[in-house]
Protein backbone atom coordinates (compact mmCIF):
# COMPACT_ATOMS: atom_id res chain seq x y z
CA UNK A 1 22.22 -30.37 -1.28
CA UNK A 2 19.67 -31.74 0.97
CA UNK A 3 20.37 -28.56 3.45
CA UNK A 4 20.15 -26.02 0.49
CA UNK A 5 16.67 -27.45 -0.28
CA UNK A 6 15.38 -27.97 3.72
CA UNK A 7 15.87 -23.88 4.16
CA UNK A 8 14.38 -23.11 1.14
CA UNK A 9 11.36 -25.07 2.36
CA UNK A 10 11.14 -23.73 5.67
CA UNK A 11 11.15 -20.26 3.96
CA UNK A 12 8.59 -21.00 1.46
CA UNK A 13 6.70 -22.19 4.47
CA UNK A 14 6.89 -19.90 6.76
CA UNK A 15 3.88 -17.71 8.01
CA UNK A 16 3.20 -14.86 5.39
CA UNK A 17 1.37 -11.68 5.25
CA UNK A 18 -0.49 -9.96 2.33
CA UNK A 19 -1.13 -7.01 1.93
CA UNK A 20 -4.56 -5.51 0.99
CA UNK A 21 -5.05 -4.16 -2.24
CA UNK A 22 -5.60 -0.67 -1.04
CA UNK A 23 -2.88 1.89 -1.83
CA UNK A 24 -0.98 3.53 0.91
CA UNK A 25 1.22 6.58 0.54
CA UNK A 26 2.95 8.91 2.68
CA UNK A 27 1.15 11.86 4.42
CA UNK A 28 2.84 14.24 2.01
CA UNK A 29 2.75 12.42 -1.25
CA UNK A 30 -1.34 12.18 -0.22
CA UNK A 31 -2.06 16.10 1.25
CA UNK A 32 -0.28 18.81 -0.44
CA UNK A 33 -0.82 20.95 3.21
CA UNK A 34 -2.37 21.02 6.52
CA UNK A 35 -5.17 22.47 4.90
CA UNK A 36 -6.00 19.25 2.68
CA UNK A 37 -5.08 17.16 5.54
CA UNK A 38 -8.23 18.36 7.65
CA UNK A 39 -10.58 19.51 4.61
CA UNK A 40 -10.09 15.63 2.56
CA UNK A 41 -9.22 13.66 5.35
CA UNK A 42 -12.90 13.70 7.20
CA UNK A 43 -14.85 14.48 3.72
CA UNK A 44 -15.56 18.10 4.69
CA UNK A 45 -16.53 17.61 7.77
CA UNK A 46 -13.84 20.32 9.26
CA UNK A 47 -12.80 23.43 7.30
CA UNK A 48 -9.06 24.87 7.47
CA UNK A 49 -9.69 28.59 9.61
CA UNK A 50 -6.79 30.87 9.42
CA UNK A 51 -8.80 33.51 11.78
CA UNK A 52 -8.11 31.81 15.22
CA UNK A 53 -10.84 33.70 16.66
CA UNK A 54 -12.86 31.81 14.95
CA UNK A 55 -11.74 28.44 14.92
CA UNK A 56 -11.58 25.25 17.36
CA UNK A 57 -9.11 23.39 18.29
CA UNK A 58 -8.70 19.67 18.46
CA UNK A 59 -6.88 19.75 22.37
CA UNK A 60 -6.03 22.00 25.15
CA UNK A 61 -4.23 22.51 28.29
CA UNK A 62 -6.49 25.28 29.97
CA UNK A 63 -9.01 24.75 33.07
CA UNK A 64 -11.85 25.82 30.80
CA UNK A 65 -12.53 24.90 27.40
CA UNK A 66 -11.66 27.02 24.67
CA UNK A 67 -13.65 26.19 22.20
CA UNK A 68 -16.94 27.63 24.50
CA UNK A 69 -15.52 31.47 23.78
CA UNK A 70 -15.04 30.53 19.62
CA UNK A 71 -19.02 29.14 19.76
CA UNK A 72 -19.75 32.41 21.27
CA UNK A 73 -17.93 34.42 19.30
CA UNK A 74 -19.57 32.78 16.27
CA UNK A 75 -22.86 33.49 17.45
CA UNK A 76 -24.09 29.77 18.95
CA UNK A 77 -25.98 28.96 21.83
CA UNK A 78 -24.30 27.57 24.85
CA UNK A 79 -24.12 23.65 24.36
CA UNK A 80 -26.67 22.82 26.78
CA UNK A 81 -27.00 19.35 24.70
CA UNK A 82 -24.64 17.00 22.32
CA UNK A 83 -26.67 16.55 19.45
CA UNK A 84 -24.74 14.05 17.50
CA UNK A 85 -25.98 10.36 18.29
CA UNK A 86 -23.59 7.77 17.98
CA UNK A 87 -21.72 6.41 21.43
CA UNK A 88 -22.43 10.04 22.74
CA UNK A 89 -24.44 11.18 25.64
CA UNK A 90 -27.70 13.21 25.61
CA UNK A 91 -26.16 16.11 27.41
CA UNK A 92 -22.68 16.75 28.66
CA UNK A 93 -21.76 16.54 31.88
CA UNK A 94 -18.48 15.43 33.91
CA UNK A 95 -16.80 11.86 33.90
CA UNK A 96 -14.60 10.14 37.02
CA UNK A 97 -10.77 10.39 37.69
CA UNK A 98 -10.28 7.70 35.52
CA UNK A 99 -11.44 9.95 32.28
CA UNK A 100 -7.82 10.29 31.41
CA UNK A 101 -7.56 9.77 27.65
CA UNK A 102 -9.62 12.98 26.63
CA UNK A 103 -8.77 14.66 29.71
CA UNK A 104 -9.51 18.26 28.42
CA UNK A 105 -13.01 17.51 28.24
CA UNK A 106 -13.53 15.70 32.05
CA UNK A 107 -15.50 18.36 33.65
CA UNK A 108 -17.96 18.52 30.71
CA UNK A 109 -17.74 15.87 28.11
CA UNK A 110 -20.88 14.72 25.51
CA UNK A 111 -18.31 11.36 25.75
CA UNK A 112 -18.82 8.43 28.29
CA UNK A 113 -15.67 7.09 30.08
CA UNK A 114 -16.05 3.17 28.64
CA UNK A 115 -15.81 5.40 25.01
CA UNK A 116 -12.58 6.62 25.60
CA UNK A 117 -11.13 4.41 27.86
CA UNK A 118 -8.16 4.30 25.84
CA UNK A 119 -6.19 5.04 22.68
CA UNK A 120 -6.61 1.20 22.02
CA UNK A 121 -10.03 1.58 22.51
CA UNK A 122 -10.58 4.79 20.48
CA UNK A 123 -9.33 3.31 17.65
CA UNK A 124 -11.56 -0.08 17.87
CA UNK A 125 -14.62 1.78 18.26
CA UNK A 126 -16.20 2.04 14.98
CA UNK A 127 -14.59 -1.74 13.58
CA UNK A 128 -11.45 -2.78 11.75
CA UNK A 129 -11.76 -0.90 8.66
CA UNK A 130 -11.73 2.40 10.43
CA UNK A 131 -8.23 1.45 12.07
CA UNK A 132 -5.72 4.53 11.44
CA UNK A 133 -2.62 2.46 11.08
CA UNK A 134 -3.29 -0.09 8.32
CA UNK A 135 -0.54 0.95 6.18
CA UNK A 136 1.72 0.09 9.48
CA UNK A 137 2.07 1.50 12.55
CA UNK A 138 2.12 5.40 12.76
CA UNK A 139 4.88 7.20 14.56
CA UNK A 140 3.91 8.41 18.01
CA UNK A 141 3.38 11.75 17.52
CA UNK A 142 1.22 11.26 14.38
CA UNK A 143 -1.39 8.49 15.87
CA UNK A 144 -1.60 11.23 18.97
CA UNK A 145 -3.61 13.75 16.65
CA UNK A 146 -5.69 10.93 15.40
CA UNK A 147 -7.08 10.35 18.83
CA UNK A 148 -7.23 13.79 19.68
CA UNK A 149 -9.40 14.57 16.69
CA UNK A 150 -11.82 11.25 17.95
CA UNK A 151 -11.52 13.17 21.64
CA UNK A 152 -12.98 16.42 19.55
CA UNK A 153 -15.55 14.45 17.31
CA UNK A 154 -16.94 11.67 21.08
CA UNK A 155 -16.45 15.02 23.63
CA UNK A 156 -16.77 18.42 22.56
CA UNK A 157 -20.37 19.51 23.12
CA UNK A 158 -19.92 22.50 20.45
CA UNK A 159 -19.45 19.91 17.75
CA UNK A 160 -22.83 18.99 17.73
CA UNK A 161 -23.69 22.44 16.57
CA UNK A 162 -22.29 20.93 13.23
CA UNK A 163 -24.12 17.96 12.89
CA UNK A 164 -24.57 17.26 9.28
CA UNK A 165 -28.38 16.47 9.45
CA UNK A 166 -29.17 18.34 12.77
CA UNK A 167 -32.75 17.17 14.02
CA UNK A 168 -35.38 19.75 12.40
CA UNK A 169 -33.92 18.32 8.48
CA UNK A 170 -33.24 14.82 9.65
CA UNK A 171 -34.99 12.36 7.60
CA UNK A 172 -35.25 8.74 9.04
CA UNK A 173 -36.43 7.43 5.94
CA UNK A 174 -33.79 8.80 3.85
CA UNK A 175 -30.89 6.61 3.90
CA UNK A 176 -28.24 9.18 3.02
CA UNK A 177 -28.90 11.27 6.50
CA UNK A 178 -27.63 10.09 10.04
CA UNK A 179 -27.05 11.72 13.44
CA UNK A 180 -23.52 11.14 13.70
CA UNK A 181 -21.93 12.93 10.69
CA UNK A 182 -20.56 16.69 11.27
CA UNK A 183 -19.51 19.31 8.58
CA UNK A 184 -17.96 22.57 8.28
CA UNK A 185 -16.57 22.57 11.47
CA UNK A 186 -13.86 25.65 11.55
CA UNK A 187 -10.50 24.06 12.97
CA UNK A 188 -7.71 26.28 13.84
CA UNK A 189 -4.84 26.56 11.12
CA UNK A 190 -1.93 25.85 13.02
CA UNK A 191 -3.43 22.82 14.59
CA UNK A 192 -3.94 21.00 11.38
CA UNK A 193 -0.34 22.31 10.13
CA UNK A 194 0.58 20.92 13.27
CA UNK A 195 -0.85 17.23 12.33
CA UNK A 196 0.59 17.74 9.04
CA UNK A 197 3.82 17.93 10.03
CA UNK A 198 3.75 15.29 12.81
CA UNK A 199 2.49 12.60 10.19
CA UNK A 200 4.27 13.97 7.14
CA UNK A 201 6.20 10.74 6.65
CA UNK A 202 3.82 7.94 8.03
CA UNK A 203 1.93 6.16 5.69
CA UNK A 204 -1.83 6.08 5.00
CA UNK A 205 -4.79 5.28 3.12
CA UNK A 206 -4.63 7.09 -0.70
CA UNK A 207 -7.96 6.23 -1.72
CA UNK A 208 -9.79 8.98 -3.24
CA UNK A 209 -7.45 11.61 -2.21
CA UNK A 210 -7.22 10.34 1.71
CA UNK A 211 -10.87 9.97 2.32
CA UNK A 212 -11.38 8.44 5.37
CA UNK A 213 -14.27 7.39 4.82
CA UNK A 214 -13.31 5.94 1.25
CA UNK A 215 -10.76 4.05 2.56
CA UNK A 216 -13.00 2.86 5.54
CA UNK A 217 -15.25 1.29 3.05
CA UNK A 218 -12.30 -0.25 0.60
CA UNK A 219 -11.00 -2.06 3.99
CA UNK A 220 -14.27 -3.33 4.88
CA UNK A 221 -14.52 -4.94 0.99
CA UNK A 222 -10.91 -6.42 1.55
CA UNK A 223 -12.01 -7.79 4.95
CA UNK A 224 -15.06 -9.11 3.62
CA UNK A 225 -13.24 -11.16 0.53
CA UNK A 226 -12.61 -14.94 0.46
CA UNK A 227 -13.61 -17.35 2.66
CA UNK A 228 -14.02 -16.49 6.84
CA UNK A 229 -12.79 -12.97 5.44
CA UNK A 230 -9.71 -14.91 4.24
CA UNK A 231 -7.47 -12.03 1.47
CA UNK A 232 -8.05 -13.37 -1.64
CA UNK A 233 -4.55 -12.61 -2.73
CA UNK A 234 -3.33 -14.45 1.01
CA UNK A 235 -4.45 -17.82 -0.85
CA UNK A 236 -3.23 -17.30 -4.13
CA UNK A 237 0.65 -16.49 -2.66
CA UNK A 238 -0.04 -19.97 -0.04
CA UNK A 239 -1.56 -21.81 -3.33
CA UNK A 240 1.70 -20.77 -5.43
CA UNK A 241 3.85 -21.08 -2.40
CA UNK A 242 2.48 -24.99 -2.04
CA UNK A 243 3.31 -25.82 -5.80
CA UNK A 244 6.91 -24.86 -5.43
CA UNK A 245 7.41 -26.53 -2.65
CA UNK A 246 5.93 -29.74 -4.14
CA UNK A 247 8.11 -29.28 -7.67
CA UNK A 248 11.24 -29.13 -4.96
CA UNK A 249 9.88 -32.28 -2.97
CA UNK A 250 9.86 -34.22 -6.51
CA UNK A 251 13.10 -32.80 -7.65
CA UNK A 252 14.61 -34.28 -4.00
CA UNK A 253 12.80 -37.87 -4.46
CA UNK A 254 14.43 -38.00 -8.08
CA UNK A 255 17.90 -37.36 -6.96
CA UNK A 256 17.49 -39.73 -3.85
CA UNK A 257 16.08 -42.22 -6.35
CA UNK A 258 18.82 -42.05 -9.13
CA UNK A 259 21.63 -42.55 -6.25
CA UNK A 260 20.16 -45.72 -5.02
CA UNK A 261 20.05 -46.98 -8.36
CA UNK A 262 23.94 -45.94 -8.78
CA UNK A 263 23.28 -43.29 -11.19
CA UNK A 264 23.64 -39.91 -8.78
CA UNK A 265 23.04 -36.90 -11.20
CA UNK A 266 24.97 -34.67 -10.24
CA UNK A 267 28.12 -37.50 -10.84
CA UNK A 268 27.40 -37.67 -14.59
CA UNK A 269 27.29 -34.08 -14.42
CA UNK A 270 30.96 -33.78 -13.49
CA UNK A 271 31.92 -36.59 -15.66
């Protein structure tokens, strides 16, 4: 009896987890299709191209960059500067050796090398509520597009040409316009079918259709309840978990107390 009780104690006891009250959902149960994948996930700030002519791509392989020939071909300047203002440079320009993470864009990046050090890194950047994989870790191949898109979005000179509130309509004093935010940026079809399928069973963030930036903002009001950032529903399951295991510490000091008197409990019960 006293061994029955002792695990369930330890049990009770043990170190729990809790999880926030933000829905997650597979990939698939969240985007129909590629195409919602890249339109939702980013609130508009890329745009599903079927004309690959037209359209950039998230990573490549060849000596020069792709995406310069799609700018052309879409009538933009040459991307003499970045544009977008966040951890990005003024103008592009090449990194060391050890610029291995983004490695497409090493010759001529808008990113610096301490950005992208790193997948690790990538994904700390912007703060714990912007983490990729809090509904659990993603498989491999699925977290690989997520830092390829954040390789796009901190190197790629051309997406500044997208920059949401580009500098001749930006408006310090408004608080709705930044430098950081892109839109409409054409992405290639098949790349975000790609993602789609690589992530189509890993779990994510359902808020608001798989907003990003919906679910960025949920996190940061989970991380933000309760004491120290403490989950409010962490100390209701340790309160709860605490009562039981007093009500089983009582039971244990009755029966102890009942056999020294000569009365065990569980003898009448046979009787």
């Amino acid at each position: 009896m006293d061994a029955a009780i002792l695990v369930v104690i330890i049990v009770l006891t043990a170190p729990t987890t809790q999880s926030a009250d933000v829905p997650c959902r597979t990939f698939e149960e969240i985007y129909p299709s590629g195409r919602e994948l890249c339109e939702k996930m980013f609130d508009d700030a890329f745009v599903y191209e079927t004309n690959l002519s037209k359209a950039f791509t998230m990573w490549f392989f060849e000596a020069e960059n792709p995406n310069n020939k799609v700018a052309e071909r879409l009538g933009l300047p040459s991307a003499d500067d970045c544009h977008l203002e966040y951890f990005h440079k003024e103008a592009p320009g090449p990194e060391p050796d050890n610029f291995t993470e983004c490695h497409p864009w090493k010759d001529y990046s808008c990113c610096h090398q301490d950005t992208v050090s790193s997948a690790q890194k990538i994904k700390e950047a912007y703060g714990k509520e912007w983490h990729w994989d809090r509904c659990g870790p993603l498989s491999s191949a699925c977290e690989r597009f997520f830092v390829q898109e954040a390789c796009l979005y901190e190197c790629e000179p051309n997406a500044g040409f997208y920059r949401k509130f580009p500098a001749h309509i930006y408006n310090e004093s408004d608080l709705n316009h930044n430098k950081w935010q892109i839109e409409g940026m054409p992405i290639r079809a098949d790349y975000c079918d790609a993602w789609f399928r690589a992530c189509r069973y890993d779990r994510f963030c359902a808020v608001d259709s798989g907003s990003f930036f919906s679910c960025a903002m949920e996190y940061a009001k989970v991380d933000n309840t309760g004491d120290d950032g403490v989950n409010a529903g962490l100390i209701a399951g340790v309160v709860v978990a605490c009562l039981v295991v007093a009500v089983l510490f009582g039971t244990l000091a009755y029966f102890i107390l009942q056999e020294r008197k000569g009365q065990p409990v569980f003898n009448k019960l046979e009787g």
